[in-house]
PDB file of N, CA and C in Angstrom:
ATOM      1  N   UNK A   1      16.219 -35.434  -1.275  1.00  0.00           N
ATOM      2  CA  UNK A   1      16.078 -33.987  -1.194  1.00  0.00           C
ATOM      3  C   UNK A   1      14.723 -33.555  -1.761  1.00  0.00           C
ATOM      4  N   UNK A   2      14.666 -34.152  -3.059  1.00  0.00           N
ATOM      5  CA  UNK A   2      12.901 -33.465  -3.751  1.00  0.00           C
ATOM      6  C   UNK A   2      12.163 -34.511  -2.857  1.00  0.00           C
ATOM      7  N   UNK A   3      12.232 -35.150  -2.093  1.00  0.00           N
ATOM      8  CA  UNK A   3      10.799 -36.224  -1.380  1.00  0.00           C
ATOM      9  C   UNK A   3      10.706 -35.301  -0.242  1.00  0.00           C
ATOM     10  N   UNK A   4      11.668 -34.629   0.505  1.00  0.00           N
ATOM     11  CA  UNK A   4      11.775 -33.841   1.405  1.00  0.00           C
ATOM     12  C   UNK A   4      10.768 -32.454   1.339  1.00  0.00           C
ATOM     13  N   UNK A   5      10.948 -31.988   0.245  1.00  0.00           N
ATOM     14  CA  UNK A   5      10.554 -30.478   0.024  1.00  0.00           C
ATOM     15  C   UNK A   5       9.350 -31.099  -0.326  1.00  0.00           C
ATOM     16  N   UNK A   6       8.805 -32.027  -1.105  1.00  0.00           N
ATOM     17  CA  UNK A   6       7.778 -32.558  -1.755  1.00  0.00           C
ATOM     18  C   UNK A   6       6.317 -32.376  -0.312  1.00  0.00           C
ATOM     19  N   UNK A   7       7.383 -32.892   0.748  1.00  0.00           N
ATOM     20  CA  UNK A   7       6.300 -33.098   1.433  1.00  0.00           C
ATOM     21  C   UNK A   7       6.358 -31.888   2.494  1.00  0.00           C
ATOM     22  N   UNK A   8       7.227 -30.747   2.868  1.00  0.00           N
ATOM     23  CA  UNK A   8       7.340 -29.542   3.140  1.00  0.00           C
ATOM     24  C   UNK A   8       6.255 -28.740   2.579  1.00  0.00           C
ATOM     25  N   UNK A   9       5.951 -29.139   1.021  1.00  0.00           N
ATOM     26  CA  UNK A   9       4.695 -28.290   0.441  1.00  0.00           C
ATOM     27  C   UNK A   9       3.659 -29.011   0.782  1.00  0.00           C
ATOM     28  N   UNK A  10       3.445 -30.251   0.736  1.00  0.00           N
ATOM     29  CA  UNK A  10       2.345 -30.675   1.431  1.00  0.00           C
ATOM     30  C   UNK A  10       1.534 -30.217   2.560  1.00  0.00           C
ATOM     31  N   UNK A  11       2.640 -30.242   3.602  1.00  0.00           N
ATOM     32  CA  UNK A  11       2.175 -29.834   4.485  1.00  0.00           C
ATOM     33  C   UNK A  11       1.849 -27.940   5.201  1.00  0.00           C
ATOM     34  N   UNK A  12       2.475 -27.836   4.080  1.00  0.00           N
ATOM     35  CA  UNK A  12       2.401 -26.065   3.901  1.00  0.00           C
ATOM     36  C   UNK A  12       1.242 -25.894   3.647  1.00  0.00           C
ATOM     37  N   UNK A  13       0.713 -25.969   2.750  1.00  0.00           N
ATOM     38  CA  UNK A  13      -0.381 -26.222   1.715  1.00  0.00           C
ATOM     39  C   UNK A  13      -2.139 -26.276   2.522  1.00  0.00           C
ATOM     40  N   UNK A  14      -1.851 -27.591   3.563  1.00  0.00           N
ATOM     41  CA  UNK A  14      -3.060 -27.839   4.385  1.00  0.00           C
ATOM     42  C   UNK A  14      -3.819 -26.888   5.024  1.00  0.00           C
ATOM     43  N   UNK A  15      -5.021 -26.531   5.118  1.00  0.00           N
ATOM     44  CA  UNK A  15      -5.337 -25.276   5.828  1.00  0.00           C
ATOM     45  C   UNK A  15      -5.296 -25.926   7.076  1.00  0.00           C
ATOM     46  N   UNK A  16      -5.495 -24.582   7.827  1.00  0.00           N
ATOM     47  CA  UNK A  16      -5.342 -25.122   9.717  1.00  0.00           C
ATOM     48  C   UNK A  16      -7.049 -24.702   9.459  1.00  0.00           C
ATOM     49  N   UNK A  17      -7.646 -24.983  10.794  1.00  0.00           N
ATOM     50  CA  UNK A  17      -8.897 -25.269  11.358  1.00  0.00           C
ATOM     51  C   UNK A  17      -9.263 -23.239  11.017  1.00  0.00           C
ATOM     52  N   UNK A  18     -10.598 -23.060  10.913  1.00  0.00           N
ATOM     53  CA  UNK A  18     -10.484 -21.544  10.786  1.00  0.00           C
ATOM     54  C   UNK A  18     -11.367 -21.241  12.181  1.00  0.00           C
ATOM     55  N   UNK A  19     -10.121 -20.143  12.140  1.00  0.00           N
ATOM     56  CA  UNK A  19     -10.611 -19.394  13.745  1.00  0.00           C
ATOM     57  C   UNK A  19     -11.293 -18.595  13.520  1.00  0.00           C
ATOM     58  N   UNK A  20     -12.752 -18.501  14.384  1.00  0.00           N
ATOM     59  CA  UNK A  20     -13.391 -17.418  14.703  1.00  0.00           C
ATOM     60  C   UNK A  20     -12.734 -16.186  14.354  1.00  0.00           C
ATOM     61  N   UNK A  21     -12.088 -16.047  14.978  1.00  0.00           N
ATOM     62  CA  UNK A  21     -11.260 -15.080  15.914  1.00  0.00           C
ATOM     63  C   UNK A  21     -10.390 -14.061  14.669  1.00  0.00           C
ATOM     64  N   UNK A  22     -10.286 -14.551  13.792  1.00  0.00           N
ATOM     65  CA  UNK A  22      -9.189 -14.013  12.233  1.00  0.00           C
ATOM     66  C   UNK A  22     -10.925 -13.722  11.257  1.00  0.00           C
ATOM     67  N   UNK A  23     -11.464 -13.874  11.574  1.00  0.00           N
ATOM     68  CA  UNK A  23     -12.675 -13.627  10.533  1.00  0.00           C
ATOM     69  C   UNK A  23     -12.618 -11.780  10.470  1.00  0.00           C
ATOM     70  N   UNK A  24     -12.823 -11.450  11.504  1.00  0.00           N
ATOM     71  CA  UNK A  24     -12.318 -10.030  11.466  1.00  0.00           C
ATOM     72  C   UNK A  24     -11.091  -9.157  11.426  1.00  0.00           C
ATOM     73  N   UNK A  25      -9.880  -9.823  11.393  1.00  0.00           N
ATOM     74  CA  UNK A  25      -9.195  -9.422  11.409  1.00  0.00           C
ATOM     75  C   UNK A  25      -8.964  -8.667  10.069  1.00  0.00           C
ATOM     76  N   UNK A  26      -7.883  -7.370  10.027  1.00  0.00           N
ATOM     77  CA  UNK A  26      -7.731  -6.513   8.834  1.00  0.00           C
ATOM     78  C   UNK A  26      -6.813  -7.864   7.923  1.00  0.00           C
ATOM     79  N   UNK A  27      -6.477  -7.277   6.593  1.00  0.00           N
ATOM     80  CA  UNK A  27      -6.148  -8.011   5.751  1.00  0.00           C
ATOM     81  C   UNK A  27      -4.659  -7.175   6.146  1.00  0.00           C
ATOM     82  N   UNK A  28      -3.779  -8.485   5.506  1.00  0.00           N
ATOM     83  CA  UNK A  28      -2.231  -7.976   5.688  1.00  0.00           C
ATOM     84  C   UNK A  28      -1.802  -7.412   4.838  1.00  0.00           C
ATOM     85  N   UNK A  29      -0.588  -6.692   4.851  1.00  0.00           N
ATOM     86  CA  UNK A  29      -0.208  -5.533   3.605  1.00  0.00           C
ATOM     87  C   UNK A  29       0.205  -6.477   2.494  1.00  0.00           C
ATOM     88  N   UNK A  30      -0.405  -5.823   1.262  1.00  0.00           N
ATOM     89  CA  UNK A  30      -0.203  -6.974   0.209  1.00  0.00           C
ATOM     90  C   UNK A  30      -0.810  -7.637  -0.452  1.00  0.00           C
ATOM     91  N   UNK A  31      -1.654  -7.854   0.734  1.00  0.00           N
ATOM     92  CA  UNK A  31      -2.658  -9.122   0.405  1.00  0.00           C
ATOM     93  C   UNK A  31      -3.508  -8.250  -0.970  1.00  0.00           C
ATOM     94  N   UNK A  32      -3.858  -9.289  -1.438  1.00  0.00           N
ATOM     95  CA  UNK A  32      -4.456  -8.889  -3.166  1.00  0.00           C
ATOM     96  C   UNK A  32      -5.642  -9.942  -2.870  1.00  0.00           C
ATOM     97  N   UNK A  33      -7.289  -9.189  -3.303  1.00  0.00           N
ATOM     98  CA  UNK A  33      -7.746  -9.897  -3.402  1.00  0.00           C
ATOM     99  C   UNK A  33      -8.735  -9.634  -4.514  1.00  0.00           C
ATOM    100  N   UNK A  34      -9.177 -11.444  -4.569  1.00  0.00           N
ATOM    101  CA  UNK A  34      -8.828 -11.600  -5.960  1.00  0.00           C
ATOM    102  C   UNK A  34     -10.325 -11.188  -6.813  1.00  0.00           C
ATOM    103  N   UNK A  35     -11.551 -11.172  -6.237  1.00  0.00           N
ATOM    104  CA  UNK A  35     -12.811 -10.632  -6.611  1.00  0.00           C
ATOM    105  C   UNK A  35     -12.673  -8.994  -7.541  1.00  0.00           C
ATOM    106  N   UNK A  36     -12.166  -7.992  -6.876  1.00  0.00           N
ATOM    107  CA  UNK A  36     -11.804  -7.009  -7.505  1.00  0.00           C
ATOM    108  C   UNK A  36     -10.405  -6.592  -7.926  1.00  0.00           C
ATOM    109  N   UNK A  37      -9.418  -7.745  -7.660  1.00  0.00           N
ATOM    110  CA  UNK A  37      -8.136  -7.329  -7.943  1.00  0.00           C
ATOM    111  C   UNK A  37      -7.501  -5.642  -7.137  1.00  0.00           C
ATOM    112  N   UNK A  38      -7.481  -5.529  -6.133  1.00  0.00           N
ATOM    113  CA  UNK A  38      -7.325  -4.923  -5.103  1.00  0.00           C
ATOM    114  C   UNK A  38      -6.321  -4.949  -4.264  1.00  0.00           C
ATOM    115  N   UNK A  39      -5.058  -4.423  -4.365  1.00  0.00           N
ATOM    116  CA  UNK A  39      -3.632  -4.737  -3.131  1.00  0.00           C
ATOM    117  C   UNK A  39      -3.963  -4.379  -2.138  1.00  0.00           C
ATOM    118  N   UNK A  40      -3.285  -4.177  -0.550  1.00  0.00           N
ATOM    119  CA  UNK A  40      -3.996  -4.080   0.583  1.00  0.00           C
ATOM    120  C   UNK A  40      -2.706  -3.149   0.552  1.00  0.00           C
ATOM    121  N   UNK A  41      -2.795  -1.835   1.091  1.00  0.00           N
ATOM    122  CA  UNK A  41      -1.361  -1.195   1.508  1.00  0.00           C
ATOM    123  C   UNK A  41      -1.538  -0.835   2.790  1.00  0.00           C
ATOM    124  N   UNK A  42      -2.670  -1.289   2.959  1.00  0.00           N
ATOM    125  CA  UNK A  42      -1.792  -0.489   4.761  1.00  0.00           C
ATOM    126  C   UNK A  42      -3.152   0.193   5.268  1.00  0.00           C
ATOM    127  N   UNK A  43      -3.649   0.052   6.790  1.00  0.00           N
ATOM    128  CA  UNK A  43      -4.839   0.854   7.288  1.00  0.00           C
ATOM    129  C   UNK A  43      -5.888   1.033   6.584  1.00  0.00           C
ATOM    130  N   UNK A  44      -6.317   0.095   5.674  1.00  0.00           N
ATOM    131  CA  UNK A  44      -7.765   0.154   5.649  1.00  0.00           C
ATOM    132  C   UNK A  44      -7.688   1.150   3.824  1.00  0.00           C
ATOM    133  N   UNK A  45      -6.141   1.021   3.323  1.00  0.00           N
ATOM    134  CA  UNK A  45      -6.139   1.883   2.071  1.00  0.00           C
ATOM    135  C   UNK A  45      -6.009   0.661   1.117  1.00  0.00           C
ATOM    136  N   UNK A  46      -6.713   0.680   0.197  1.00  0.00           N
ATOM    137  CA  UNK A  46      -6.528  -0.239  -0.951  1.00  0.00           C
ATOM    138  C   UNK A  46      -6.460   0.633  -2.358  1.00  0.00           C
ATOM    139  N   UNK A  47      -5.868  -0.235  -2.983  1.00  0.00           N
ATOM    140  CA  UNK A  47      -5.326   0.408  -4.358  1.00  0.00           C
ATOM    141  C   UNK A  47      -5.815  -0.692  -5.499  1.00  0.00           C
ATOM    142  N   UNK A  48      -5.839  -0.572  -6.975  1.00  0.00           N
ATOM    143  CA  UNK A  48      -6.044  -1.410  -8.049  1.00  0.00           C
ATOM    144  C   UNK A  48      -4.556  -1.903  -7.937  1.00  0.00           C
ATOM    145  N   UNK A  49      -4.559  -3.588  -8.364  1.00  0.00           N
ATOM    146  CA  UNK A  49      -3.479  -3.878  -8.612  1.00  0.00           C
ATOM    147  C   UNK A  49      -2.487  -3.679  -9.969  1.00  0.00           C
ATOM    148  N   UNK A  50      -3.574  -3.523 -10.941  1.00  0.00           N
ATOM    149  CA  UNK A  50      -2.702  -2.961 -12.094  1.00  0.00           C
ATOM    150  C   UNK A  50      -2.218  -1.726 -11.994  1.00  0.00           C
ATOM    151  N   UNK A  51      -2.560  -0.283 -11.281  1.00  0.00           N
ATOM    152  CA  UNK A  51      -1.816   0.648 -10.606  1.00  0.00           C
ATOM    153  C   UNK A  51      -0.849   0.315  -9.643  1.00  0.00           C
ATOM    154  N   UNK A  52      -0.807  -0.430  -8.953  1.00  0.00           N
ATOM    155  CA  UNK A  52       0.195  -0.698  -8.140  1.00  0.00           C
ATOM    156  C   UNK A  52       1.192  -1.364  -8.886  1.00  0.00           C
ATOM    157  N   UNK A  53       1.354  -2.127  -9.849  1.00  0.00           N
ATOM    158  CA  UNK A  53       2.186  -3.075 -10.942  1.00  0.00           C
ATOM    159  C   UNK A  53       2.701  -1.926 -11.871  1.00  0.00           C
ATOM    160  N   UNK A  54       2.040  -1.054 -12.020  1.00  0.00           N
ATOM    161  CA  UNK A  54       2.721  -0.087 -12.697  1.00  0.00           C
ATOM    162  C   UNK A  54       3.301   1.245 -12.215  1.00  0.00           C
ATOM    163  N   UNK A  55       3.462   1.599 -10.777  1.00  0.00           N
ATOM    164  CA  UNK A  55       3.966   1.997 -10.236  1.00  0.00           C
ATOM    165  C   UNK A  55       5.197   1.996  -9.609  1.00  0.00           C
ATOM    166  N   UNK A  56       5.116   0.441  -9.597  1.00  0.00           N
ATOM    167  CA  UNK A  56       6.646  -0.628  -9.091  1.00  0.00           C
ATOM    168  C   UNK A  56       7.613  -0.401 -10.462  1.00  0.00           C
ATOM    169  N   UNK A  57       7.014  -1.054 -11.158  1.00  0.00           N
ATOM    170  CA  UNK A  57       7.869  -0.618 -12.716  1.00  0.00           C
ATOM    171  C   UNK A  57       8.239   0.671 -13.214  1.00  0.00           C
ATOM    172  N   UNK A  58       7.573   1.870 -12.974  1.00  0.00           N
ATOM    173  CA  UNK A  58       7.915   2.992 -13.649  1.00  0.00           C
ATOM    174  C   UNK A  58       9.105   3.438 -12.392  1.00  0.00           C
ATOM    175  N   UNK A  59       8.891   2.739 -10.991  1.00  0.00           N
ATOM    176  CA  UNK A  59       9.568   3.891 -10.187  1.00  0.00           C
ATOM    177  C   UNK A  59      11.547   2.940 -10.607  1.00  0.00           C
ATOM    178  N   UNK A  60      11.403   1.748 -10.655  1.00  0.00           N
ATOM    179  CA  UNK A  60      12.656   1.077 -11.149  1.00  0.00           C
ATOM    180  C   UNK A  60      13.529   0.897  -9.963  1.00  0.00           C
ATOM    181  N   UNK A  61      14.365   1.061  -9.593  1.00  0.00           N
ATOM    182  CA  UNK A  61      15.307   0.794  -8.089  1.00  0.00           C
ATOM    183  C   UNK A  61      15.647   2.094  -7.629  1.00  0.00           C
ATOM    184  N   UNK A  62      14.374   3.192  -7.621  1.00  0.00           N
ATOM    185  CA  UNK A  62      14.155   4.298  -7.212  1.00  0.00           C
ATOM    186  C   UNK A  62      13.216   4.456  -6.258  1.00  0.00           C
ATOM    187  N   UNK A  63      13.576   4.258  -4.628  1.00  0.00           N
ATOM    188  CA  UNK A  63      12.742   4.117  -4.071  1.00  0.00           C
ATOM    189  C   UNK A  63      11.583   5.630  -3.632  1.00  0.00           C
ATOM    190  N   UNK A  64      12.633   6.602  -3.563  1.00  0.00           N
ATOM    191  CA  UNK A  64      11.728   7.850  -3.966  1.00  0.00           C
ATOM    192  C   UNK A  64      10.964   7.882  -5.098  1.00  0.00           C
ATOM    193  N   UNK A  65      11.066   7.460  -6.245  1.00  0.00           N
ATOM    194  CA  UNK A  65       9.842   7.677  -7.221  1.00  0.00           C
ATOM    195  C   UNK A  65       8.981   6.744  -6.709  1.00  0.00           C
ATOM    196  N   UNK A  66       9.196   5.501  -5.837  1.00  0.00           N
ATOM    197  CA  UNK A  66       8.135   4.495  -5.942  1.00  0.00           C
ATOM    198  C   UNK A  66       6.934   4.945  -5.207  1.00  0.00           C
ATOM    199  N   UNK A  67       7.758   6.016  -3.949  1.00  0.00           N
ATOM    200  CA  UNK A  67       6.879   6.498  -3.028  1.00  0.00           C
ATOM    201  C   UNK A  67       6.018   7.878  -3.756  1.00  0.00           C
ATOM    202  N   UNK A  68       6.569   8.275  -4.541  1.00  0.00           N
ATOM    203  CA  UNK A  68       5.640   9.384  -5.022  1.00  0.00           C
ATOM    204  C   UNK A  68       4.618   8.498  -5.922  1.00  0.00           C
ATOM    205  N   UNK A  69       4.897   7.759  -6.563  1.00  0.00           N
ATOM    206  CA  UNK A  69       4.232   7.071  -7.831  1.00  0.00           C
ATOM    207  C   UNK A  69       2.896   6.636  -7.313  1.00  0.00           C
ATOM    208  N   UNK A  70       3.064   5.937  -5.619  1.00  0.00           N
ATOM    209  CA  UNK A  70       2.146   5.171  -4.825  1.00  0.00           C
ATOM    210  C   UNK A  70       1.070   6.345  -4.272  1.00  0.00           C
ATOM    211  N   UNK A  71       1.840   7.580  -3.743  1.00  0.00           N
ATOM    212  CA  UNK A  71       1.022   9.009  -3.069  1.00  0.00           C
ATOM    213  C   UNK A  71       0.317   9.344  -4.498  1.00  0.00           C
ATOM    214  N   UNK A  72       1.015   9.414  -5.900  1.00  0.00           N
ATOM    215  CA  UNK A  72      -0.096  10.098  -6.884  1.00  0.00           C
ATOM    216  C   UNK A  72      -0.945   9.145  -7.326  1.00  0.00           C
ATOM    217  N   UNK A  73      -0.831   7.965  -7.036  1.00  0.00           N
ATOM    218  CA  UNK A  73      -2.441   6.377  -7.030  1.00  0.00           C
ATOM    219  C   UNK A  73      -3.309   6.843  -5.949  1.00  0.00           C
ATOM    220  N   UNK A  74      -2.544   6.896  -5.132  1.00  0.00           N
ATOM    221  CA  UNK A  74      -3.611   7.272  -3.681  1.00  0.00           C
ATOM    222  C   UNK A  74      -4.202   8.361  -3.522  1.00  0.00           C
ATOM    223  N   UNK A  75      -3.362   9.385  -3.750  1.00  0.00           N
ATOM    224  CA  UNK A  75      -3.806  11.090  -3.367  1.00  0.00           C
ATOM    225  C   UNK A  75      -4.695  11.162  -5.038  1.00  0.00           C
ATOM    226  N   UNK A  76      -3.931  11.312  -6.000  1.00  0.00           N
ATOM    227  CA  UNK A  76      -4.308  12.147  -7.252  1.00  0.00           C
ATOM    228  C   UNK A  76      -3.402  13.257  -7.073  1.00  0.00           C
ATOM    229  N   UNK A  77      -2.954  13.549  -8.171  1.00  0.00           N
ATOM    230  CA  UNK A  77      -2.344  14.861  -8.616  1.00  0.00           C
ATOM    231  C   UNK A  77      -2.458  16.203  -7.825  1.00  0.00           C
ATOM    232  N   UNK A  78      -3.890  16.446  -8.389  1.00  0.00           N
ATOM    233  CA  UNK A  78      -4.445  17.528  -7.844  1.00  0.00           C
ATOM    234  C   UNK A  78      -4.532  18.072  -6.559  1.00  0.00           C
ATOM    235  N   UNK A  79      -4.921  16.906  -6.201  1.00  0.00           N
ATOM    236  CA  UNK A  79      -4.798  17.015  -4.166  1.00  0.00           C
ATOM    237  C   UNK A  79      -3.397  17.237  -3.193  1.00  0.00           C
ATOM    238  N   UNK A  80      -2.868  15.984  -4.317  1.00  0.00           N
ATOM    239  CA  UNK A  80      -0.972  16.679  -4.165  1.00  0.00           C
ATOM    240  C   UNK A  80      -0.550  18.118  -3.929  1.00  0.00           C
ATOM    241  N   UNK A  81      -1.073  19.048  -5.342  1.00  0.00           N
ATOM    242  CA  UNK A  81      -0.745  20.124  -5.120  1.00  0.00           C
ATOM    243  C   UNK A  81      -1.494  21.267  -4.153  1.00  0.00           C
ATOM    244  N   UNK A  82      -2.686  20.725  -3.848  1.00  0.00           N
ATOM    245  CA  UNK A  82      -3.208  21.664  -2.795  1.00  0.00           C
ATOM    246  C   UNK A  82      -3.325  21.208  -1.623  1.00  0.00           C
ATOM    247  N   UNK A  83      -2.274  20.493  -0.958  1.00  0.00           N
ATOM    248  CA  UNK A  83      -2.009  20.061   0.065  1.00  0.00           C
ATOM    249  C   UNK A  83      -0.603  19.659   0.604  1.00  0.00           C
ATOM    250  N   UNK A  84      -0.167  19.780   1.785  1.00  0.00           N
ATOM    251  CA  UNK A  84       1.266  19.619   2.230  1.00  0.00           C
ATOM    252  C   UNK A  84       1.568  18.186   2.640  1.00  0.00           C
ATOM    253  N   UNK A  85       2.319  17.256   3.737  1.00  0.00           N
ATOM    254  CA  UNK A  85       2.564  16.410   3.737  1.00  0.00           C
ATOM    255  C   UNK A  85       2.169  16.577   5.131  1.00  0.00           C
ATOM    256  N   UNK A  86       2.506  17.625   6.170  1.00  0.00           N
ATOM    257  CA  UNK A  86       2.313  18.018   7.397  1.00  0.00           C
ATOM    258  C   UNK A  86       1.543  19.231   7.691  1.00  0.00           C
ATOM    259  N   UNK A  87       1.297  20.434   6.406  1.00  0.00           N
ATOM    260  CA  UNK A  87       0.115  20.948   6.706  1.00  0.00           C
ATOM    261  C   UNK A  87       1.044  22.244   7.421  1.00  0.00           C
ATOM    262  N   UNK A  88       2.012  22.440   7.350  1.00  0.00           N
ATOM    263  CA  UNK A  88       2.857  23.592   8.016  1.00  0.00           C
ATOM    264  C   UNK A  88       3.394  24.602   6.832  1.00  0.00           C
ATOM    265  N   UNK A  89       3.472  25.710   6.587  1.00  0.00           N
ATOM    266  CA  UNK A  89       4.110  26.543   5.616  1.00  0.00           C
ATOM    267  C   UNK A  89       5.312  26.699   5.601  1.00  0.00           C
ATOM    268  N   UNK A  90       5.998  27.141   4.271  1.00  0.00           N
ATOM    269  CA  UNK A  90       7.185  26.643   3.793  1.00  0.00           C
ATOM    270  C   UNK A  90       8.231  28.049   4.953  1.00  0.00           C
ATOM    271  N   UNK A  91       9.044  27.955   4.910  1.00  0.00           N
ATOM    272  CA  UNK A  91       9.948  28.623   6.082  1.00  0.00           C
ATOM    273  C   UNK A  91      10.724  29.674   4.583  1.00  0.00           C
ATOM    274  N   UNK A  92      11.419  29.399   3.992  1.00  0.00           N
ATOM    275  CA  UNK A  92      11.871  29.544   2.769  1.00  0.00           C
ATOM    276  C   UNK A  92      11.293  30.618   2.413  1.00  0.00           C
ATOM    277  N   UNK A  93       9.916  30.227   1.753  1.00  0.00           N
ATOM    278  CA  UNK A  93       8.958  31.362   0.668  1.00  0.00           C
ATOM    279  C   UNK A  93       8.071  31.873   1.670  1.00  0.00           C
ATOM    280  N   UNK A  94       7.826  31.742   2.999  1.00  0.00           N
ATOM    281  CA  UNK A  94       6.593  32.132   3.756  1.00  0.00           C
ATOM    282  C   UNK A  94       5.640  32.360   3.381  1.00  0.00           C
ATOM    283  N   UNK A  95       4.995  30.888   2.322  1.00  0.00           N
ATOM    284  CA  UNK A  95       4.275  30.584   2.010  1.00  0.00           C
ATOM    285  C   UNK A  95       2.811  30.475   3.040  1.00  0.00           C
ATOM    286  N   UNK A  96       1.702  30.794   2.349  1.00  0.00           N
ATOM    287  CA  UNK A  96       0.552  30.152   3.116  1.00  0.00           C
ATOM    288  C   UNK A  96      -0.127  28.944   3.968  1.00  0.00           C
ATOM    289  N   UNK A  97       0.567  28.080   4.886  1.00  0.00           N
ATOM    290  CA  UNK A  97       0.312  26.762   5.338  1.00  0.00           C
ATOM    291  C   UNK A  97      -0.885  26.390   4.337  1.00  0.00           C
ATOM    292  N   UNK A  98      -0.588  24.830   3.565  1.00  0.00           N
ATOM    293  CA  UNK A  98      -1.728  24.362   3.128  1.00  0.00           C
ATOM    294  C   UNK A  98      -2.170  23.373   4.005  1.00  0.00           C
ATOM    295  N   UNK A  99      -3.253  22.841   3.795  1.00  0.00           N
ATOM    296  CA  UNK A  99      -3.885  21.600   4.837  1.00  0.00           C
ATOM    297  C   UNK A  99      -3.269  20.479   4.504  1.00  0.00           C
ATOM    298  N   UNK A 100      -2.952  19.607   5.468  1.00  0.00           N
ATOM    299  CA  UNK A 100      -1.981  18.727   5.331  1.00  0.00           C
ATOM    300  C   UNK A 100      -2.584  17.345   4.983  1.00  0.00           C
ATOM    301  N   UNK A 101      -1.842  16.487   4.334  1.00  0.00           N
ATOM    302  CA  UNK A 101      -2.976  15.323   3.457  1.00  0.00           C
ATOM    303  C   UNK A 101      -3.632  14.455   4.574  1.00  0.00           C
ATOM    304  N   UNK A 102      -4.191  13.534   4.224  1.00  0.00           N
ATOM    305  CA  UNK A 102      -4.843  12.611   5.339  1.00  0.00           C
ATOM    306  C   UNK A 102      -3.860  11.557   5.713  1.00  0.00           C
ATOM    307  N   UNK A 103      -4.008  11.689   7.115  1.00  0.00           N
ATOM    308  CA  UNK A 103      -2.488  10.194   7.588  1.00  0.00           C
ATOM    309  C   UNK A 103      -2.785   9.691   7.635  1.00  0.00           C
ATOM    310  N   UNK A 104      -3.820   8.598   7.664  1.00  0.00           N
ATOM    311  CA  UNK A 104      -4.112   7.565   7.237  1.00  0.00           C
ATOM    312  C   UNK A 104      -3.613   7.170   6.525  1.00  0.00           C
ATOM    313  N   UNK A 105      -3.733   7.454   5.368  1.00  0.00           N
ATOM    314  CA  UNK A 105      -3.237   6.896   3.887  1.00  0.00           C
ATOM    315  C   UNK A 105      -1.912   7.296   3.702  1.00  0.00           C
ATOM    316  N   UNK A 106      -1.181   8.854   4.329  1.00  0.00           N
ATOM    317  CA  UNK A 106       0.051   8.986   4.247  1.00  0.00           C
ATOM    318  C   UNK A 106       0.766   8.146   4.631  1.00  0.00           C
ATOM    319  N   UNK A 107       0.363   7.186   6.299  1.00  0.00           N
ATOM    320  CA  UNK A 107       0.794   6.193   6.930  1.00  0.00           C
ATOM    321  C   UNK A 107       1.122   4.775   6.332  1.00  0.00           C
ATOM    322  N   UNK A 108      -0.111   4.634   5.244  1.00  0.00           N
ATOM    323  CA  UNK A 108      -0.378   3.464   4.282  1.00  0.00           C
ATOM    324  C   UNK A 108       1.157   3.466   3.278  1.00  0.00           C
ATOM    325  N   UNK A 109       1.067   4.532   2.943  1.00  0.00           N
ATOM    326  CA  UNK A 109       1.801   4.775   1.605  1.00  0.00           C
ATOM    327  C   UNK A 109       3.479   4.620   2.690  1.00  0.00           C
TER     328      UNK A 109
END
């Protein structure tokens, strides 16, 4: 059984030949790299990984806080509050439409 897996990592392990072709490709979500310590979240948005490590932890098996925790790394506070999610006014308070955040990064997050 361990000679089995032994050589499962072996062969895991080996790089394949590098393609042209992946030299440009975007980095996958996640991916952390390791020069600036940098997570990859999504479309071209990167975050510090010690913000992202402490975002996971404060939000706990709360997946709504995790997602706000990740929008106030990405957005900032401030921008939070002077901006909507879609940029449409509230129906409720007939509020003033604020400008709606950038989707890009809303998409990321």
């Amino acid at each position: 059984m361990f000679t089995s897996l032994l050589e499962h990592v072996k062969t895991s392990t080996q790089t394949a030949p590098l393609n042209p072709k992946d030299i440009k490709r975007p980095s996958e979500v996640g991916f952390t790299r390791v020069d600036d310590n940098m997570i990859h979240l999504g479309r071209g948005v990167w975050l510090s990984r010690a913000s992202y490590d402490n975002d996971v932890y404060t939000a706990g098996a709360s997946l709504a806080m995790y997602v706000k925790n990740i929008a106030v790394s990405v957005f900032g506070t401030d921008y939070l509050k002077k901006h909507s999610v879609k940029g449409k006014g509230c129906n409720k308070t007939k509020s003033v439409p604020r400008p709606a955040i950038d989707s890009t990064k809303a998409l990321a997050i």
